[in-house]
Protein backbone atom coordinates (compact mmCIF):
# COMPACT_ATOMS: atom_id res chain seq x y z
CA UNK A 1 80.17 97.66 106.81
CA UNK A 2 78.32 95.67 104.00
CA UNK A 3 79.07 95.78 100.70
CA UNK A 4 75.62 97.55 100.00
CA UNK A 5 76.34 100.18 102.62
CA UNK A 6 79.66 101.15 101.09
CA UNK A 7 77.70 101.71 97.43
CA UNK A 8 75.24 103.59 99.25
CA UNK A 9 78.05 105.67 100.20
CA UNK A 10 80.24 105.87 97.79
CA UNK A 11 76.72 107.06 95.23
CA UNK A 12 75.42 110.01 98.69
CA UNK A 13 78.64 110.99 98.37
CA UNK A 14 79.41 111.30 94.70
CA UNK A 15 76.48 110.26 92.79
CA UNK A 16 75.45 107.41 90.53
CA UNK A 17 78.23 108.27 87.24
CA UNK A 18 81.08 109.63 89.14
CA UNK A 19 81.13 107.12 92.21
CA UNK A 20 81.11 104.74 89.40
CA UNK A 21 83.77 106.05 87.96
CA UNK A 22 85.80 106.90 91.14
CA UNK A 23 85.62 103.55 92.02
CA UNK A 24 87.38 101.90 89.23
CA UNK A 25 89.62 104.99 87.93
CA UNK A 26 91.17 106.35 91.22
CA UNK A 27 93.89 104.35 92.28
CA UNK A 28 94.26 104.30 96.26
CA UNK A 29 97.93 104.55 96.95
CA UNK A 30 97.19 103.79 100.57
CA UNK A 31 95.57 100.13 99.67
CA UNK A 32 98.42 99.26 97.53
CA UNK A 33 98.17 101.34 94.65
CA UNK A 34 94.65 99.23 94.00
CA UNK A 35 91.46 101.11 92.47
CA UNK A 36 88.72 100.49 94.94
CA UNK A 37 87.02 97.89 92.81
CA UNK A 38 89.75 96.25 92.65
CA UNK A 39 90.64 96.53 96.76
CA UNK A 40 87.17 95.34 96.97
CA UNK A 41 87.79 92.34 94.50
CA UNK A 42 90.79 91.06 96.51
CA UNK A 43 89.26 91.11 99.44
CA UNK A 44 89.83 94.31 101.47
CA UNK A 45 87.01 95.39 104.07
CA UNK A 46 84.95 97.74 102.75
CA UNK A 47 85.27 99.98 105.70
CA UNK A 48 88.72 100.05 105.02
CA UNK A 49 87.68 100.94 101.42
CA UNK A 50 85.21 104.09 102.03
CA UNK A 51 88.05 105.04 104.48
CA UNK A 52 91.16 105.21 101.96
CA UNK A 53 88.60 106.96 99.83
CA UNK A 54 87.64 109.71 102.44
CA UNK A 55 90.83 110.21 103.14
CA UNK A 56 91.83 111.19 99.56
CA UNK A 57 88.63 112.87 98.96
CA UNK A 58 89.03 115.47 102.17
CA UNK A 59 85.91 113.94 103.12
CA UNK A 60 84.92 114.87 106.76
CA UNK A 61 86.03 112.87 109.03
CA UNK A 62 82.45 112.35 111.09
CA UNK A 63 81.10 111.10 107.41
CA UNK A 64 84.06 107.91 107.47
């Protein structure tokens, strides 16, 4: 997944102010205890970032 695809995402699935705010104010205990920005920063696939986020969003899993 590109890094465009995962914005695209993360803004479907919460919009423009609160994906922008999810991804820099929810921590993701399951990348480290890393917001996704900063998962994102260091590194980390963003696949594996939309699919921590899913995961603590009780997102369905045929949207991951």
């Amino acid at each position: 997944m590109r890094l465009t695809e995962f914005n695209d995402r993360v803004t479907g699935l919460f919009g423009a102010a609160y994906g922008a705010s999810v991804l820099v104010d929810h921590v993701l205990s399951a990348l480290g205890g890393r917001t996704a920005a900063e998962a994102i920063e260091a590194g980390v696939e963003p696949r594996e970032v939309w699919r921590a986020l899913c995961a603590d969003f009780d997102v369905p899993r045929d949207q991951w």
